[in-house]
Protein backbone atom coordinates (compact mmCIF):
# COMPACT_ATOMS: atom_id res chain seq x y z
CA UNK A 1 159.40 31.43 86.86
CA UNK A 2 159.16 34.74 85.18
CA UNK A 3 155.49 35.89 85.10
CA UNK A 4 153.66 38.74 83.53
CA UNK A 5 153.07 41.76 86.19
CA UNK A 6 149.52 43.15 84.62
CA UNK A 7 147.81 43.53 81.81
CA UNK A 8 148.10 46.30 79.47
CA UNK A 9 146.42 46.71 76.88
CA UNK A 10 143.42 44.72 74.00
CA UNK A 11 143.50 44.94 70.42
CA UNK A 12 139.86 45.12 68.27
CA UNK A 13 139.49 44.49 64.45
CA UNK A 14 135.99 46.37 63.86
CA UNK A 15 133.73 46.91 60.58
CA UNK A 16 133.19 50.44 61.62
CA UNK A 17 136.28 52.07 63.06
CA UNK A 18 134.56 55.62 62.95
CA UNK A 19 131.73 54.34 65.74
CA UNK A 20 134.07 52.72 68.05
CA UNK A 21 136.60 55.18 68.01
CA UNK A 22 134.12 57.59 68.85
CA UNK A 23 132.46 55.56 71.54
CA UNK A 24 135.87 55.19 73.59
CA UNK A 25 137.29 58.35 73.23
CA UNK A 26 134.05 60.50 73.21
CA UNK A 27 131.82 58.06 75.41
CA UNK A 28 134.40 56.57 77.18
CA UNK A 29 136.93 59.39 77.67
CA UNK A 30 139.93 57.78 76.62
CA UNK A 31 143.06 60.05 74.82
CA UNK A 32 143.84 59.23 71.32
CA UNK A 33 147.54 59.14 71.52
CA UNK A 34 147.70 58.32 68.07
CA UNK A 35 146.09 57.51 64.52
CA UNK A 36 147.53 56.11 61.39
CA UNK A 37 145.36 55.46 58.85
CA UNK A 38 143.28 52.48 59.55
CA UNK A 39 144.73 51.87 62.97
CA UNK A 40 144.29 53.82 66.40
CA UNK A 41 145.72 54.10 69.54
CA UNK A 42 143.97 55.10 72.62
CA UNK A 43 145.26 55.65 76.42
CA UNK A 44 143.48 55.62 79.61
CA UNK A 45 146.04 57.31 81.69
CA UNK A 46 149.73 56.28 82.18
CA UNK A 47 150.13 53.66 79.49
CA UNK A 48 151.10 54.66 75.87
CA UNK A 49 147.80 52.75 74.89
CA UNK A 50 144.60 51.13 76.31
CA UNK A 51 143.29 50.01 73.38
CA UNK A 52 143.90 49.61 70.11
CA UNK A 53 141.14 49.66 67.29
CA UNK A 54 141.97 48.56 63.92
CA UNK A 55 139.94 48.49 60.56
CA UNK A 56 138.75 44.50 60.02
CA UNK A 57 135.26 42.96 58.95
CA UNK A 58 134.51 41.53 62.10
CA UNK A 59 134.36 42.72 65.70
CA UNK A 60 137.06 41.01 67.82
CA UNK A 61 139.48 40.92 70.10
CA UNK A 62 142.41 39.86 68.06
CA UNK A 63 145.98 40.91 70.67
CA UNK A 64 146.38 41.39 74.78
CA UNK A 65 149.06 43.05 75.87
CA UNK A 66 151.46 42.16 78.87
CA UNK A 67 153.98 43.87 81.14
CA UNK A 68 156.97 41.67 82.88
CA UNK A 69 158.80 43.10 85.51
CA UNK A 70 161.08 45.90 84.98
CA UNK A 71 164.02 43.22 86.13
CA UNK A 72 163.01 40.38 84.21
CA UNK A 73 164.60 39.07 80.81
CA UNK A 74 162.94 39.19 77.91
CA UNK A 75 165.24 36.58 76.10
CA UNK A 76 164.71 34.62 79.39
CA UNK A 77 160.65 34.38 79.08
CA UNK A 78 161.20 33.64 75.77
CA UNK A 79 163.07 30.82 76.48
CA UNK A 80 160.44 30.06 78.96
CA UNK A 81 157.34 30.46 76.65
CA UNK A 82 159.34 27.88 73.84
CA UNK A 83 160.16 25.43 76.34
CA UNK A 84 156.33 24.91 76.21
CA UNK A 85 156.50 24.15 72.47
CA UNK A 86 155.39 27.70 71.24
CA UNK A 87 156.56 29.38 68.96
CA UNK A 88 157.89 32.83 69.19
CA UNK A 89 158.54 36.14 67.63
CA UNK A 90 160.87 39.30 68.83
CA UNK A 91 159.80 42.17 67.13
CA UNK A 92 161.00 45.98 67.63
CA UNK A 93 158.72 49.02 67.16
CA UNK A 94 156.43 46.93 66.38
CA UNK A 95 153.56 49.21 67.88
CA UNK A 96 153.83 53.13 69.35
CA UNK A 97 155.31 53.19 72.77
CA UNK A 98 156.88 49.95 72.71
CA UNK A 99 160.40 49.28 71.21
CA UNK A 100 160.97 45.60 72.03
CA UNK A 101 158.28 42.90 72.46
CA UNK A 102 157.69 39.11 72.30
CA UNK A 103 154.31 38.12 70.57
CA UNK A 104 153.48 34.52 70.05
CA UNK A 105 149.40 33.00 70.03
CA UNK A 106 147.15 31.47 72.61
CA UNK A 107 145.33 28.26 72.69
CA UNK A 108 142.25 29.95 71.30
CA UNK A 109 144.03 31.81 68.88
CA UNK A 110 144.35 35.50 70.35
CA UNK A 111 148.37 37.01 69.49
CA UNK A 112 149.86 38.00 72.94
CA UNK A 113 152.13 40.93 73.09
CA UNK A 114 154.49 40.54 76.33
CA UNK A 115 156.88 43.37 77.15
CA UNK A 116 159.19 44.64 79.38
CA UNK A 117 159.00 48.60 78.95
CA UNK A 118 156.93 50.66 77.43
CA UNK A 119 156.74 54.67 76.76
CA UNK A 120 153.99 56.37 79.38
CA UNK A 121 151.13 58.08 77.34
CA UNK A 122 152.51 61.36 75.41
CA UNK A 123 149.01 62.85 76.17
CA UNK A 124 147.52 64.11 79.30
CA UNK A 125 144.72 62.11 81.04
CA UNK A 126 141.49 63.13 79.51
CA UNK A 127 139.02 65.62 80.99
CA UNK A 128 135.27 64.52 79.36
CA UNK A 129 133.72 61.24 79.19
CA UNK A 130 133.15 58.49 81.84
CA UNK A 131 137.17 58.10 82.32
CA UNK A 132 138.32 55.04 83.79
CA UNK A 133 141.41 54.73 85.51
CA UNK A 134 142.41 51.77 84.19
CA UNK A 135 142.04 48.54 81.64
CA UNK A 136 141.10 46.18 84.40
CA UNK A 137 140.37 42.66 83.21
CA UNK A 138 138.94 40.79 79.80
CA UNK A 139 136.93 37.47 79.90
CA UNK A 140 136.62 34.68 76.88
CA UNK A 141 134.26 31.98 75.66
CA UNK A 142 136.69 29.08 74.79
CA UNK A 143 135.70 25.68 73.64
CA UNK A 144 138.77 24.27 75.72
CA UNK A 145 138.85 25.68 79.32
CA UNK A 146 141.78 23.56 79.89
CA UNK A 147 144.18 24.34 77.58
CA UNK A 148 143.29 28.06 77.96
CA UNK A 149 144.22 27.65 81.46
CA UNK A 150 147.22 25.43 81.12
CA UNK A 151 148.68 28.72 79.12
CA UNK A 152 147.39 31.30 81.21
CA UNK A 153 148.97 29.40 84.29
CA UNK A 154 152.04 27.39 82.90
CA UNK A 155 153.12 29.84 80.54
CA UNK A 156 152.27 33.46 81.67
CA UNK A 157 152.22 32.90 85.40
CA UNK A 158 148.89 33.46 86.39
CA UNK A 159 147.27 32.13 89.69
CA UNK A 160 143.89 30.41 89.70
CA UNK A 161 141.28 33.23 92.05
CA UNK A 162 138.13 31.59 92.44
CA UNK A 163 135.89 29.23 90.03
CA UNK A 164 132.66 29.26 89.45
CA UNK A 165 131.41 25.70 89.58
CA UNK A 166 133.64 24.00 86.90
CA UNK A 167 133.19 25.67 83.98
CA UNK A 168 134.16 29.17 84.79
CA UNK A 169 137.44 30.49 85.82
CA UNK A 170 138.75 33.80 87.28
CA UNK A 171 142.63 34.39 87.06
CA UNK A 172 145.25 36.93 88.73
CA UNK A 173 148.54 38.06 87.87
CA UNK A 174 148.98 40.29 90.56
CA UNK A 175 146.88 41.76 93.42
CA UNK A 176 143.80 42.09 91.49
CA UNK A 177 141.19 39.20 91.51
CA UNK A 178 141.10 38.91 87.60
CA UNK A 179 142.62 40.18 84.98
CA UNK A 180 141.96 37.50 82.73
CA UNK A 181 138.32 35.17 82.82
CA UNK A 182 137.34 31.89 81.14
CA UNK A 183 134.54 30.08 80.63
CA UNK A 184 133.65 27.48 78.78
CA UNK A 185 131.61 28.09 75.39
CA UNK A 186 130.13 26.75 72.41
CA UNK A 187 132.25 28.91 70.38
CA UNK A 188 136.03 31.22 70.90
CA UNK A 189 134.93 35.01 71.30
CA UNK A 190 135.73 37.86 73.90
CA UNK A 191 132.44 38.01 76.59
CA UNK A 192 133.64 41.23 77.98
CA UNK A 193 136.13 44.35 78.31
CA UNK A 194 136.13 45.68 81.89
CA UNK A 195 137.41 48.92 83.04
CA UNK A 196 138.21 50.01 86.52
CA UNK A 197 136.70 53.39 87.99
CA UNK A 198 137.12 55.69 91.22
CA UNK A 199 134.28 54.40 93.55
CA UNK A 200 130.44 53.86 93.35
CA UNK A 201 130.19 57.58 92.88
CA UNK A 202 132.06 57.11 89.75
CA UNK A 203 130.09 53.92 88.84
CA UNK A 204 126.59 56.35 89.22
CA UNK A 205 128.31 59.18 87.23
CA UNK A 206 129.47 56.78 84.51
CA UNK A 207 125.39 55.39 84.45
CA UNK A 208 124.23 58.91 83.97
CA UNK A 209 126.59 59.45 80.67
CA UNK A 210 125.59 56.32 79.03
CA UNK A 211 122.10 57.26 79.66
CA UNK A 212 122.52 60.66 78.20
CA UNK A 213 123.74 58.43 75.53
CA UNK A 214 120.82 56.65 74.90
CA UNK A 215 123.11 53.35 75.81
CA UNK A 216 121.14 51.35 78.28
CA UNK A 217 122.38 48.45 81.04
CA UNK A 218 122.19 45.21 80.49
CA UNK A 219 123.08 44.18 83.71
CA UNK A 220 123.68 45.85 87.22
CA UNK A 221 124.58 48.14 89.67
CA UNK A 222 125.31 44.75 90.54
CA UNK A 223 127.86 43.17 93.65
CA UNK A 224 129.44 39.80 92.23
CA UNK A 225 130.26 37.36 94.81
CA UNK A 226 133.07 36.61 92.84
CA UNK A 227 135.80 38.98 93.29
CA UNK A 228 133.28 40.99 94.83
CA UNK A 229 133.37 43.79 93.04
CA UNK A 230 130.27 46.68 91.79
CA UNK A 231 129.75 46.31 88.03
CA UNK A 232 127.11 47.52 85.33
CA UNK A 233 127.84 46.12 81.85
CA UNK A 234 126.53 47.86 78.75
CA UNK A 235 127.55 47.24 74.69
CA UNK A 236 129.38 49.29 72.33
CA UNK A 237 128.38 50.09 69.07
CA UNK A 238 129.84 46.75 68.07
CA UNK A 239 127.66 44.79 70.64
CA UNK A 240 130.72 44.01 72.37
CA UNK A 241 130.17 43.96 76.83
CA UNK A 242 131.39 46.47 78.82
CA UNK A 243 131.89 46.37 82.13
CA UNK A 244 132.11 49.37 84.71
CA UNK A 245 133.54 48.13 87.99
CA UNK A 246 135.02 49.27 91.16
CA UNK A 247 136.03 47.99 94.70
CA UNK A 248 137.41 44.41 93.41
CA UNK A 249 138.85 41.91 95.86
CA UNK A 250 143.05 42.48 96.43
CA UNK A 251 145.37 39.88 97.11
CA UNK A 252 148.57 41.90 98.52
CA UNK A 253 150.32 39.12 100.05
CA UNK A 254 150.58 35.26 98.08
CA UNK A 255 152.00 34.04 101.29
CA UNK A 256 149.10 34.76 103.72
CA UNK A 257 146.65 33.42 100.24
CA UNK A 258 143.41 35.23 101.29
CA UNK A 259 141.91 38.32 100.19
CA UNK A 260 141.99 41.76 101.75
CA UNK A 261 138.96 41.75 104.72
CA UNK A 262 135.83 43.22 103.56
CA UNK A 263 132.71 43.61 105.44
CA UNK A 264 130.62 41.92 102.97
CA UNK A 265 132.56 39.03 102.31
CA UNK A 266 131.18 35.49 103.17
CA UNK A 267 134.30 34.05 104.64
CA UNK A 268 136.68 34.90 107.39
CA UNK A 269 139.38 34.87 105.97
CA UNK A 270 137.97 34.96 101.85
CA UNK A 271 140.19 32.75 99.95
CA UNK A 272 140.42 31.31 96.76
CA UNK A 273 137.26 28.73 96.61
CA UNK A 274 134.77 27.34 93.89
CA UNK A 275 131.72 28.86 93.99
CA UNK A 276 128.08 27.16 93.52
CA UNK A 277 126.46 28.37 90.65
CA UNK A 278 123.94 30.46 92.23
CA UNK A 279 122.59 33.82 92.50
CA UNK A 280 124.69 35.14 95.40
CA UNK A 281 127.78 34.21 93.20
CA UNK A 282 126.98 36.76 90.36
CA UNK A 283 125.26 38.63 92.55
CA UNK A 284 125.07 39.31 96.38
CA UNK A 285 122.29 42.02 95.50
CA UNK A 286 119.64 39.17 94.25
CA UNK A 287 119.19 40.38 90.76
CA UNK A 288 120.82 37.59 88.49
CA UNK A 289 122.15 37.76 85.35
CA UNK A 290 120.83 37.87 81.80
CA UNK A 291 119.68 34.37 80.60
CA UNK A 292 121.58 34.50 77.69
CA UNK A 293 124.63 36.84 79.77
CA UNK A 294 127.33 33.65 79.42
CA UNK A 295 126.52 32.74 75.81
């Protein structure tokens, strides 16, 4: 089965282009690669683009972005991805960076853009700003958790990382805990964007800009159990979550199927488990989360 090697990048439709742009390039520190008109393309470091923010009335996630090997097929996943009954799309220069891509829709209705290659980032890595390293992961509220997963697993080759009781499900696609999350909602929407940073150095650093800011935490310094990684989540200017987060659990070998040893983790050896729904799960520092944080 050809599967998808890491995710790229996130597409936003928001009402005010001018605040987010600012937040992620100013705040944020990522390079705008490039603008045209409407529409503009942002890097975090090696990729061509990180995100993508695009004039729309609503705030949304509206595309992910994909990366297959750099042996795999394209016309081969295709194939794959239609044998499932989707339908699919090969467009060329569609977007900056990337010359050949196959885009077809999720379950819950977000356009996914899988690719083999991709340009690196014509700009250098930027120099101001909190600066993360990379786009790490991005979590949903969907109304069906199992079709959601079905296509995340089935279709783009993800691996199931740990669950949170049964209603909340963290997903891998390569060494990384999560790059994708789902949990079951009342309603379809993006819960959170999270980026990856240095260390806890960088986390404190990154705390100190958004306070200079005037952007305050909504949650954290915290250490999930879950992937077990340090995270503070904040919103942009379209109330959208951010997460800051470093030190998340690595799977570098499928075969052996457990996590790489930490000091702090529960079990020897951490594998893949479902969780209890309690405060040690979201947070192994005792603080839980919001009461509204999963709505």
């Amino acid at each position: 089965m050809i599967r998808v090697r890491r995710i790229t990048h996130a597409t936003f439709e928001t009402p005010d282009l001018e605040a987010q742009l600012d937040h992620y390039a100013r705040v944020l520190g990522l390079t705008v690669v490039e603008r045209d008109g409407n529409r503009a393309f942002l890097s975090a470091g090696n990729d061509h683009h990180t995100v993508v923010l695009q004039k729309g009335t609503d705030a949304r996630c509206v595309r992910l972005g994909f990366q297959l090997g750099g042996n795999d097929d394209l016309a081969d996943f295709a194939r794959h991805v239609e044998g499932h009954g989707i339908a699919t799309a090969r467009k060329s220069d569609s977007q900056p960076g990337v010359s050949d891509l196959l885009s077809f829709t999720d379950p819950k209705g977000t356009l996914i853009e899988v690719f083999r290659n991709q340009e690196a980032s014509p700009q250098p890595f930027g120099k101001t700003g909190i600066l993360p390293h990379k786009l790490g992961h991005i979590a949903f509220n969907v109304t069906d958790l199992g079709s959601a997963l079905r296509f995340y697993c089935d279709v783009l080759g993800f691996r199931e990382s740990d669950w949170l009781a049964d209603f909340f499900a963290f997903l891998r696609c390569n060494a990384d805990h999560h790059a994708i999350n789902l949990v079951s909602g009342e309603r379809v929407k993006m819960h959170h964007i999270a980026f990856e940073l240095k260390d806890f150095a960088h986390i404190g650093a990154a705390c100190d800009a958004l306070a200079a800011e005037n952007i305050p935490l909504i949650w954290g310094p915290v250490r999930h159990g879950i992937g077990h990684n340090i995270s503070v989540y904040y919103r942009n200017p379209d109330g959208q979550i951010i997460e800051l987060f470093t030190e998340i659990d690595k799977m570098s070998d499928e075969d052996l199927g457990w996590w790489e040893p930490r000091p702090y983790h529960e079990d020897r050896f951490q594998k893949p488990k479902v969780w209890m729904p309690t405060v040690p799960a979201a947070n192994i520092w005792g603080i839980p989360a919001p009461t509204d944080f999963l709505d």
